[in-house]
Structure formats: structure tokens, C-alpha cells
N, C-alpha and C. Protein backbone atom coordinates (compact mmCIF):
# COMPACT_ATOMS: atom_id res chain seq x y z
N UNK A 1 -33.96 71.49 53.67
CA UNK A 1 -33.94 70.08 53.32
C UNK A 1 -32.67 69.80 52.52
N UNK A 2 -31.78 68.84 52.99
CA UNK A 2 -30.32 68.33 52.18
C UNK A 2 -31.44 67.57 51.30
N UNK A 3 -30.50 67.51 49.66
CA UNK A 3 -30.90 66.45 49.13
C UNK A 3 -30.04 65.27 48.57
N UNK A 4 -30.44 64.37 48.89
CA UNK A 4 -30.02 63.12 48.76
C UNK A 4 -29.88 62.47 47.46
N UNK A 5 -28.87 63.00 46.79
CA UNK A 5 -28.74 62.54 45.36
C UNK A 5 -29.11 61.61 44.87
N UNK A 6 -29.09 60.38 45.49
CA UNK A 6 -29.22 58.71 44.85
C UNK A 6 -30.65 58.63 44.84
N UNK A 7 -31.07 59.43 45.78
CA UNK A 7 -32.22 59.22 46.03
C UNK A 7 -33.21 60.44 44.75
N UNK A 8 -32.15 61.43 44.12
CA UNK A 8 -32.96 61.91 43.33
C UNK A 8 -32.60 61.14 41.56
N UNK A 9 -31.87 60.55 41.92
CA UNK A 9 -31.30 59.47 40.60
C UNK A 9 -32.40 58.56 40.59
N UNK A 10 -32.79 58.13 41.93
CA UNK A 10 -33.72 56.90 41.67
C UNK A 10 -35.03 57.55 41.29
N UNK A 11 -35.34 58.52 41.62
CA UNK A 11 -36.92 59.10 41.18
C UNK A 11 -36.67 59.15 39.89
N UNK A 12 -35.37 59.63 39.17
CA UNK A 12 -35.64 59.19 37.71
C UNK A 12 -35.78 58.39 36.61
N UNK A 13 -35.40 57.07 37.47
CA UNK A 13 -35.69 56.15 36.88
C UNK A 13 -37.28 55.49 37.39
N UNK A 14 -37.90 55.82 38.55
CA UNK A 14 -38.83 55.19 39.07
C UNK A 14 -40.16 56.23 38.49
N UNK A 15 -39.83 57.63 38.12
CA UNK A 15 -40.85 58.36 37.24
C UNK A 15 -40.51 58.10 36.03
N UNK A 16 -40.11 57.26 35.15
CA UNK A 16 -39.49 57.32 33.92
C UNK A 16 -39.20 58.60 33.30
N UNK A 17 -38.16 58.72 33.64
CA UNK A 17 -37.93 60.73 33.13
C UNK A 17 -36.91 60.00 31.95
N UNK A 18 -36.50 60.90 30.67
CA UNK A 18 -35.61 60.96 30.58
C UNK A 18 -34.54 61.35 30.60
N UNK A 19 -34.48 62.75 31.85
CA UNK A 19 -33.55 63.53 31.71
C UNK A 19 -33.75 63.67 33.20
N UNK A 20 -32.66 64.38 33.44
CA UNK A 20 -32.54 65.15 34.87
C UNK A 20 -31.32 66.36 34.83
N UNK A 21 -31.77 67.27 35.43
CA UNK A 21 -31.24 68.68 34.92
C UNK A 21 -30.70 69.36 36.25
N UNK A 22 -29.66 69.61 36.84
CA UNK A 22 -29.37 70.09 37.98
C UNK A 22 -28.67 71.39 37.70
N UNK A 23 -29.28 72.44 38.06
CA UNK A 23 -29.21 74.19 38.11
C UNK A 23 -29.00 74.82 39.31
N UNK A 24 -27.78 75.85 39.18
CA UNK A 24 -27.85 76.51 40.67
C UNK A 24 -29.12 77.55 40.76
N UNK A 25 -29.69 77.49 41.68
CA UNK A 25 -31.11 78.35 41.27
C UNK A 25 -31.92 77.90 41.60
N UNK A 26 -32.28 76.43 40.87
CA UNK A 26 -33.54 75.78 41.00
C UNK A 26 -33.63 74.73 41.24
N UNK A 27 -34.34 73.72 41.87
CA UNK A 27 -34.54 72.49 42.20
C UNK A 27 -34.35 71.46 41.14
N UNK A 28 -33.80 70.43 41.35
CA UNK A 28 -33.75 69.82 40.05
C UNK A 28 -34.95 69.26 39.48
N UNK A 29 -34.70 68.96 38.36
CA UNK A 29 -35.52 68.79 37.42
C UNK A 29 -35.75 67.93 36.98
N UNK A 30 -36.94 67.38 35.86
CA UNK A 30 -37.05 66.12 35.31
C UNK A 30 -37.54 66.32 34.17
N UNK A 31 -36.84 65.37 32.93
CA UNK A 31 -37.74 65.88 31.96
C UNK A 31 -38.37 64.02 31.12
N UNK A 32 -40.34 64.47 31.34
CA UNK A 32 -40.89 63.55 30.92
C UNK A 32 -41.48 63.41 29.40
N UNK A 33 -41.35 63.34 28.40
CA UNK A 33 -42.37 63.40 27.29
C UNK A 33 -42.04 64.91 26.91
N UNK A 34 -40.73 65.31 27.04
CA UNK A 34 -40.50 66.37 26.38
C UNK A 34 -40.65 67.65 27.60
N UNK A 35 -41.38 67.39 28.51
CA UNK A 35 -41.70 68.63 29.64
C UNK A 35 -41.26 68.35 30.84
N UNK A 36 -40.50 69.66 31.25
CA UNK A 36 -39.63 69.60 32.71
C UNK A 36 -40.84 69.65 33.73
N UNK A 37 -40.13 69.35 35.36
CA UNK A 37 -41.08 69.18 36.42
C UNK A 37 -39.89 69.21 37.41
N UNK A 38 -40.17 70.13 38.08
CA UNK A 38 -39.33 70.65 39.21
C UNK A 38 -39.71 69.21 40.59
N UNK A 39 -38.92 68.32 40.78
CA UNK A 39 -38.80 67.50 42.10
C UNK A 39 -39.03 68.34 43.02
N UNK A 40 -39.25 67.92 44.89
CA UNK A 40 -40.52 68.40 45.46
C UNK A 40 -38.71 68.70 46.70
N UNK A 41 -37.96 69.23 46.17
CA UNK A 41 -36.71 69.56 46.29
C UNK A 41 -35.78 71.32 46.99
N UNK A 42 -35.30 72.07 47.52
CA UNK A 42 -35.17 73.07 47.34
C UNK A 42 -34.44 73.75 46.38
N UNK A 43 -34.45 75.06 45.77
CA UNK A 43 -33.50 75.39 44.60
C UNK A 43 -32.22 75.30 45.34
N UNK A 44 -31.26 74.97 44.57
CA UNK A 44 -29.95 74.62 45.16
C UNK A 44 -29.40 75.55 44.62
N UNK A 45 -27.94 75.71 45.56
CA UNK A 45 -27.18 76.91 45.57
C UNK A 45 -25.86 76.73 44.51
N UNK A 46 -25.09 77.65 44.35
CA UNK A 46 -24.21 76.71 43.35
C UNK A 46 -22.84 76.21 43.75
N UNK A 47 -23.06 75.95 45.20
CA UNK A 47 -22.02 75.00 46.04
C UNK A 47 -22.64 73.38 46.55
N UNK A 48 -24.05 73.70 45.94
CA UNK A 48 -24.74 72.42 46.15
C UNK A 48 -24.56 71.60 44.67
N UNK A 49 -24.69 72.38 43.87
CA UNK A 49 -24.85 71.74 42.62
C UNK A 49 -22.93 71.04 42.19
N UNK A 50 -22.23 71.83 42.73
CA UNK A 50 -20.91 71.56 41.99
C UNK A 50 -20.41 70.63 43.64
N UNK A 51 -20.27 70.57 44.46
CA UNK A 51 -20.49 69.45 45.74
C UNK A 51 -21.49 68.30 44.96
N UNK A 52 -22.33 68.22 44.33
CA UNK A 52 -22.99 66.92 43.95
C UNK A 52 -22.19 66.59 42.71
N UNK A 53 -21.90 67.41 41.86
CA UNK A 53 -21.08 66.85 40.53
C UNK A 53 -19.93 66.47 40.78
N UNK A 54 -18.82 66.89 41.70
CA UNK A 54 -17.58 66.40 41.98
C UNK A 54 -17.96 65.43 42.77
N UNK A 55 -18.67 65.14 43.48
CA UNK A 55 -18.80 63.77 44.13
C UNK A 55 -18.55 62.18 43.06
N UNK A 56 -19.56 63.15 41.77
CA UNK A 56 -19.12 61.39 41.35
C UNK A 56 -18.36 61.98 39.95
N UNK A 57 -17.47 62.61 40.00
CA UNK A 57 -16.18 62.37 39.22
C UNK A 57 -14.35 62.09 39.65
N UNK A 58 -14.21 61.24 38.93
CA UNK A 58 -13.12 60.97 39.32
C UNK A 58 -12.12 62.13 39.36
N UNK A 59 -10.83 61.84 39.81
CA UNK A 59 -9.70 62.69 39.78
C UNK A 59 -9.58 63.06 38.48
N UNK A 60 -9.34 62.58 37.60
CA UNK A 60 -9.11 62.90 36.18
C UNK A 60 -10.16 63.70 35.55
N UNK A 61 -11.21 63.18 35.54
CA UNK A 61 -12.36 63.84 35.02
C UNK A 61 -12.98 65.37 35.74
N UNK A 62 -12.43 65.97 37.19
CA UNK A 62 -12.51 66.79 37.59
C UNK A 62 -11.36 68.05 36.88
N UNK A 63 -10.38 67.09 36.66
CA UNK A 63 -9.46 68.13 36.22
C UNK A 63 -9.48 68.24 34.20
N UNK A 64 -10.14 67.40 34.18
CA UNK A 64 -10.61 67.49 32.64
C UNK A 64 -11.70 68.82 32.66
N UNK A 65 -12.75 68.58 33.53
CA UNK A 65 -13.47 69.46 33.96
C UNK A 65 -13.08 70.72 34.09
N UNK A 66 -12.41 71.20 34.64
CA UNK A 66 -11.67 72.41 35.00
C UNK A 66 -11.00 72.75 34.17
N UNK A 67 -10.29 71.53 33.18
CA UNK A 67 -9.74 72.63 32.21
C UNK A 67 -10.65 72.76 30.52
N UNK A 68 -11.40 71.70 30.45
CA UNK A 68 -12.24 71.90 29.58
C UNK A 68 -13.55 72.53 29.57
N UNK A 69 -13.78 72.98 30.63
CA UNK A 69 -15.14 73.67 31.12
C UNK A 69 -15.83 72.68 31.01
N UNK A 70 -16.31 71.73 30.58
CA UNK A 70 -17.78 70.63 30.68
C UNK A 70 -16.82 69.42 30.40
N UNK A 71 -17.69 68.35 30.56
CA UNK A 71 -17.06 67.10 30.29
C UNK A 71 -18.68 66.01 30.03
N UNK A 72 -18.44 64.86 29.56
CA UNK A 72 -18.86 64.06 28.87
C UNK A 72 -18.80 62.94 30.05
N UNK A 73 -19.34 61.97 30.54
CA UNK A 73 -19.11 60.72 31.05
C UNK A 73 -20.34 59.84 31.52
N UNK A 74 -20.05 58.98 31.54
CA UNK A 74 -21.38 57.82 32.00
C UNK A 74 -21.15 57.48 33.65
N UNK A 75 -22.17 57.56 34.28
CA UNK A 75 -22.44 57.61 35.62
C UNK A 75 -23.45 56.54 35.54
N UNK A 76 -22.83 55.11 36.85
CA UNK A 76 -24.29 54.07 36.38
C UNK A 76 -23.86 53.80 38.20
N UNK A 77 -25.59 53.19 38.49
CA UNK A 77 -26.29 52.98 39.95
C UNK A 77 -25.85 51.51 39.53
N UNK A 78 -25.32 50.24 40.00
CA UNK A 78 -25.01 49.19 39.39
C UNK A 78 -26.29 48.60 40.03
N UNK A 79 -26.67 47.53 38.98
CA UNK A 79 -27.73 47.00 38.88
C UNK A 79 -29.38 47.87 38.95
N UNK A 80 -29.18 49.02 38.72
CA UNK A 80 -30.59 49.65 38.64
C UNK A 80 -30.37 50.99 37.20
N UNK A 81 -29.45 51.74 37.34
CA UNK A 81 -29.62 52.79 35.81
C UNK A 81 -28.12 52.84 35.75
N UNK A 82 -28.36 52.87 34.40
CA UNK A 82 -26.89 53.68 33.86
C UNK A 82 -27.10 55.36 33.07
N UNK A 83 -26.85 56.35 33.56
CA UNK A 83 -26.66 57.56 32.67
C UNK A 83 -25.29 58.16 31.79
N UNK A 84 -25.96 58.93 30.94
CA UNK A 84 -24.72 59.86 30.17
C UNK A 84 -25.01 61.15 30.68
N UNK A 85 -23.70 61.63 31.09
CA UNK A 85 -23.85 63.00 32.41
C UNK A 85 -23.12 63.95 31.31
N UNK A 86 -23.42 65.00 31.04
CA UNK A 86 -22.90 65.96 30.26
C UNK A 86 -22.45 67.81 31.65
N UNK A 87 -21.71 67.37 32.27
CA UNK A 87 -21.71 68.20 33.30
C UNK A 87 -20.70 69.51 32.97
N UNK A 88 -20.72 70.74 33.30
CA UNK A 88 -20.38 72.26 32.28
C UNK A 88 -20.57 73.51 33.45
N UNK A 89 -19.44 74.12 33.08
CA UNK A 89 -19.60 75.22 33.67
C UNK A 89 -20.60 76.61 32.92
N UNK A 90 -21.22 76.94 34.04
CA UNK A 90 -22.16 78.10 33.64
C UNK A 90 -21.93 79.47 33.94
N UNK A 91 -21.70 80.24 33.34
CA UNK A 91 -21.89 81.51 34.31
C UNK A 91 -21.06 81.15 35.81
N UNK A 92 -21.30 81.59 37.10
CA UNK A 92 -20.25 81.17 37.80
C UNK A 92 -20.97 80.19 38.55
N UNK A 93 -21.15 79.29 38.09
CA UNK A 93 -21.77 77.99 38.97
C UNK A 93 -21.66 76.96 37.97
N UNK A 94 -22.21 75.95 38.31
CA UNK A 94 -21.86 74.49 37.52
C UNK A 94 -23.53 73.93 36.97
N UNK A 95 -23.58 73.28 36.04
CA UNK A 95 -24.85 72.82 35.69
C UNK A 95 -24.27 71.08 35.01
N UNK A 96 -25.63 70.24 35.22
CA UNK A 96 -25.11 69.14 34.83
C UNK A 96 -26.92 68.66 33.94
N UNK A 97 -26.48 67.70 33.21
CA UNK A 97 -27.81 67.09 32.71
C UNK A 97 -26.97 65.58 32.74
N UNK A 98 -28.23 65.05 33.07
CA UNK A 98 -28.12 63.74 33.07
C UNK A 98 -29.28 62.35 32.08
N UNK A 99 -29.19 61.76 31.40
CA UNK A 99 -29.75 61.07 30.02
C UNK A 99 -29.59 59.84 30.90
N UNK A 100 -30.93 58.98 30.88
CA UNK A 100 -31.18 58.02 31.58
C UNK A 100 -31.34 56.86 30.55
N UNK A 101 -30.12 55.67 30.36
CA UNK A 101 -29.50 54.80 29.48
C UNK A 101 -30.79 53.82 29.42
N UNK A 102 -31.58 53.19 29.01
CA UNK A 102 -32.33 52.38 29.08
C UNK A 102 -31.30 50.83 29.14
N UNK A 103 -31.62 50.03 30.41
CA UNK A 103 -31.25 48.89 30.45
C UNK A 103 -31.21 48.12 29.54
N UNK A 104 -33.04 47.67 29.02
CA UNK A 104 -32.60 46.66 28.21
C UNK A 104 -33.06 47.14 26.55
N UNK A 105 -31.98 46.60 25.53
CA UNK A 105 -32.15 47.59 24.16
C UNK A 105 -33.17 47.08 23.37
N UNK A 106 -34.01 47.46 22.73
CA UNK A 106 -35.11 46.72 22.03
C UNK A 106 -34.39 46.44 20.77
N UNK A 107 -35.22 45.38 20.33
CA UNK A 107 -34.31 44.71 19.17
C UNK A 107 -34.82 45.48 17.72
N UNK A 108 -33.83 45.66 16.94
CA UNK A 108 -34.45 46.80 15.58
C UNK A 108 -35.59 46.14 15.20
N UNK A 109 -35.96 45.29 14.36
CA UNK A 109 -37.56 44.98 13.91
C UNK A 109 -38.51 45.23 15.07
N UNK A 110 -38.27 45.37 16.20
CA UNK A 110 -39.25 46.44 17.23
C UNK A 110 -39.57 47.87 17.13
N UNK A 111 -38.48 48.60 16.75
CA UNK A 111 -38.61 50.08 16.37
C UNK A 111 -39.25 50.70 15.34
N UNK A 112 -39.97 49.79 14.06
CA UNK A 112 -40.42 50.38 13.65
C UNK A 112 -39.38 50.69 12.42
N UNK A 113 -38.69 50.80 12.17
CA UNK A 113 -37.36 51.34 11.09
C UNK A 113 -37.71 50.66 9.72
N UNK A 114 -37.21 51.40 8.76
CA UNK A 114 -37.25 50.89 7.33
C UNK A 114 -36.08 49.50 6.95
N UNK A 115 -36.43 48.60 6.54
CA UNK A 115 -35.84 46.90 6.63
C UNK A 115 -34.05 47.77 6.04
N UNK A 116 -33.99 48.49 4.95
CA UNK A 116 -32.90 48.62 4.60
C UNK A 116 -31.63 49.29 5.92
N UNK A 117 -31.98 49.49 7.29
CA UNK A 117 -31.20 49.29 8.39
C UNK A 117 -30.82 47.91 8.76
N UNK A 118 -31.49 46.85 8.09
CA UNK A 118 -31.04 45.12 8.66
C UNK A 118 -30.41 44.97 7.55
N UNK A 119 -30.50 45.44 6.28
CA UNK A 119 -29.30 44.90 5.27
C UNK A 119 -28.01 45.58 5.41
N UNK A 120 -27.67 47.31 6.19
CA UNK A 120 -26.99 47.76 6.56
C UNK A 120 -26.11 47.33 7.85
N UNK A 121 -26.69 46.42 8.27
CA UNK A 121 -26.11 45.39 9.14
C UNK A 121 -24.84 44.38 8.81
N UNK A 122 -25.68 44.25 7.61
CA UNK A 122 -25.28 42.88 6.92
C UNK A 122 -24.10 43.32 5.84
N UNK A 123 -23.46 44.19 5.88
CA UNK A 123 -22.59 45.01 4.65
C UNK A 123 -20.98 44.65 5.59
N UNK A 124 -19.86 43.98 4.77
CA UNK A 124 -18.69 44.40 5.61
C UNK A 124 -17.74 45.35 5.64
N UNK A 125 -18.32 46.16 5.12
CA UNK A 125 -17.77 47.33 5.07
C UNK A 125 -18.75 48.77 4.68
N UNK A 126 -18.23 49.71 5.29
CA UNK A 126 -18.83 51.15 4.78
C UNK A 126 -19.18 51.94 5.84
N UNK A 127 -19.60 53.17 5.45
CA UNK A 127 -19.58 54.40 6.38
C UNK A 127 -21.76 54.47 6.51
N UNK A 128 -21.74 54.73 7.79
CA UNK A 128 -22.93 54.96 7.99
C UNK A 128 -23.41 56.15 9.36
N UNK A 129 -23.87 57.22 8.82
CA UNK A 129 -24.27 58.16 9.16
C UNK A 129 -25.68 58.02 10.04
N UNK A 130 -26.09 58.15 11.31
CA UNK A 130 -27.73 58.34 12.24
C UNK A 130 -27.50 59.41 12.69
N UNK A 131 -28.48 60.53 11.93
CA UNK A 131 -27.93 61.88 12.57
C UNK A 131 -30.01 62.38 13.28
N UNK A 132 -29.91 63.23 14.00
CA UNK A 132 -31.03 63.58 14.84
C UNK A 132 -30.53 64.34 15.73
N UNK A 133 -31.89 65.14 15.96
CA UNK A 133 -32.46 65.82 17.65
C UNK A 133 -32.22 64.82 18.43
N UNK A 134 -31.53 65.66 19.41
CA UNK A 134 -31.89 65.28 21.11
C UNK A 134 -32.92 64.71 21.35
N UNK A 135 -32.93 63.23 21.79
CA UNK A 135 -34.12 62.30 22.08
C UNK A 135 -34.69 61.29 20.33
N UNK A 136 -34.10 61.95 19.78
CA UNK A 136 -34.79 61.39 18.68
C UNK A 136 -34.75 59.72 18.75
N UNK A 137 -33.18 59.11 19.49
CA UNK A 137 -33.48 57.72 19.10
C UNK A 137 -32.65 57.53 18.47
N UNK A 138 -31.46 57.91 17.96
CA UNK A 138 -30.46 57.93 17.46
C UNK A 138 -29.15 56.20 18.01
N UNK A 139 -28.83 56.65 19.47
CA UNK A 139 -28.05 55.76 19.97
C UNK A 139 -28.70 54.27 20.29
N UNK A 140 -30.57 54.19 20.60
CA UNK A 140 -31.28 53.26 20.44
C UNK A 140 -30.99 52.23 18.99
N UNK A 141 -31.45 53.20 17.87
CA UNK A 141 -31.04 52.74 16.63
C UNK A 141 -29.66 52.08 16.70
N UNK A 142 -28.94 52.80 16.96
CA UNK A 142 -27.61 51.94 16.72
C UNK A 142 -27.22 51.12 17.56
N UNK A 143 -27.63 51.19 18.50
CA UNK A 143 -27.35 50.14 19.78
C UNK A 143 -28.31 48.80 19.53
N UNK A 144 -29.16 48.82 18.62
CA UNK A 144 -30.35 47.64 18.27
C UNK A 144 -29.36 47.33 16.63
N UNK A 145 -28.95 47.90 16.07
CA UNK A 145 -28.15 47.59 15.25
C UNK A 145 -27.20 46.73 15.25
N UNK A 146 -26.53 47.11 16.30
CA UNK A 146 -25.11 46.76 16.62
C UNK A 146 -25.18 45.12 17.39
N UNK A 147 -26.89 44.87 18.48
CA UNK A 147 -27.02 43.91 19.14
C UNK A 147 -27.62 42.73 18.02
């Protein structure tokens, strides 16, 4: 079975995953509520996995790639997801994770946060530190900040 990338981009947004994990080895992955789940996919080889990651990097960013071993970039389906792709060389094959951007940002007095983040708003000047785990909610916070 070829797999059809867009088509495994869209299962992650249509299972609400927040992650998606592509390994030479194993089928890709999804991660829901903290726990992976192998898509109904074959394990891919590691000419499948690095053929799907150079597909959607540009010229520049391939050769950033190559010489930085991993690279950083946002990959978006227009009008349906935007991700942050953290894609890296492994051992001798390629691995990529992919962080599924939530469209629309909830506004801070939705999150729950202590009020002294809305007077930190309100300051014209100064240094402000959101530090956290992976998933914690970090770029949410500041992105509800910032809106």
C-alpha cells in the first residue's frame, strides 16, 4: 500500500491528534491525549520517509537540512491545518514530527490563567518568560496574549 500523505495529514486533523510522528520502521503515527496509535498504514522504509519530507521542503530548507541535520518549519494544508514540522536526521534514515497548529486561538480569559497574564498585557515594556513541557500550552498562552 503507497501512502498518501495529505491524506495522512488530514486524518490528523479529522482524529484530532496532536502530533504525527513519521519513522523509518514503522507506520506513522498519531499522538492523542498523550498516547501514540499506529495509522492502519505500512511501516515505511527510510526512502519513504525522507521522499515524503523532501517533498514539502523547499530548496533552501533541504539544504539547511543537510547541513544542519534537522530543521524547524511550518507546513500548512491552506484552508484546513497549519503544522510546526520539526524534521531530523536519525541514525541513517530521516524522522519527522509534526504539531498540529490549532486554527482558531481561544481568547486568554478562556484558558483558565491567573488575571495577572491580562495586566502583563497591558505593561509597555518588559521581559516575559512562558516556559513548559511539550504540549503544555505554552504558544496557546501567548498566542491568546498577543490576540
Amino acid at each position: 500500500m503507497e501512502i498518501d500523505f495529505a491524506q495522512v495529514l488530514m486524518q490528523v486533523v479529522e482524529q484530532d491528534a496532536s502530533d504525527l510522528h513519521l519513522t523509518a520502521g514503522a507506520a506513522p503515527m498519531l499522538r492523542k491525549r498523550g498516547h501514540l496509535s499506529a495509522l492502519d498504514y505500512p511501516a515505511m522504509t527510510p526512502q519513504v520517509v525522507r521522499e515524503i519530507i523532501y517533498s514539502i521542503l523547499t530548496n533552501d530548507q533541504r539544504q539547511r537540512l543537510e547541513t544542519d541535520w534537522q530543521i524547524d518549519f511550518a507546513y500548512s494544508i491552506p484552508g484546513i491545518a497549519r503544522f510546526r514540522v520539526n524534521a531530523f536526521f536519525q541514525r541513517d534514515s530521516m524522522g519527522a514530527a509534526f504539531r498540529l497548529i490549532p486554527r482558531d486561538m481561544p481568547a486568554l480569559d478562556s484558558l483558565g490563567l491567573p488575571a495577572v497574564l491580562r495586566d502583563l498585557t497591558r505593561k509597555p515594556r518588559g521581559f516575559v518568560l512562558v516556559t513548559g513541557p511539550t504540549g503544555s500550552g505554552k504558544s496557546t498562552t501567548l498566542a491568546a496574549m498577543i490576540d
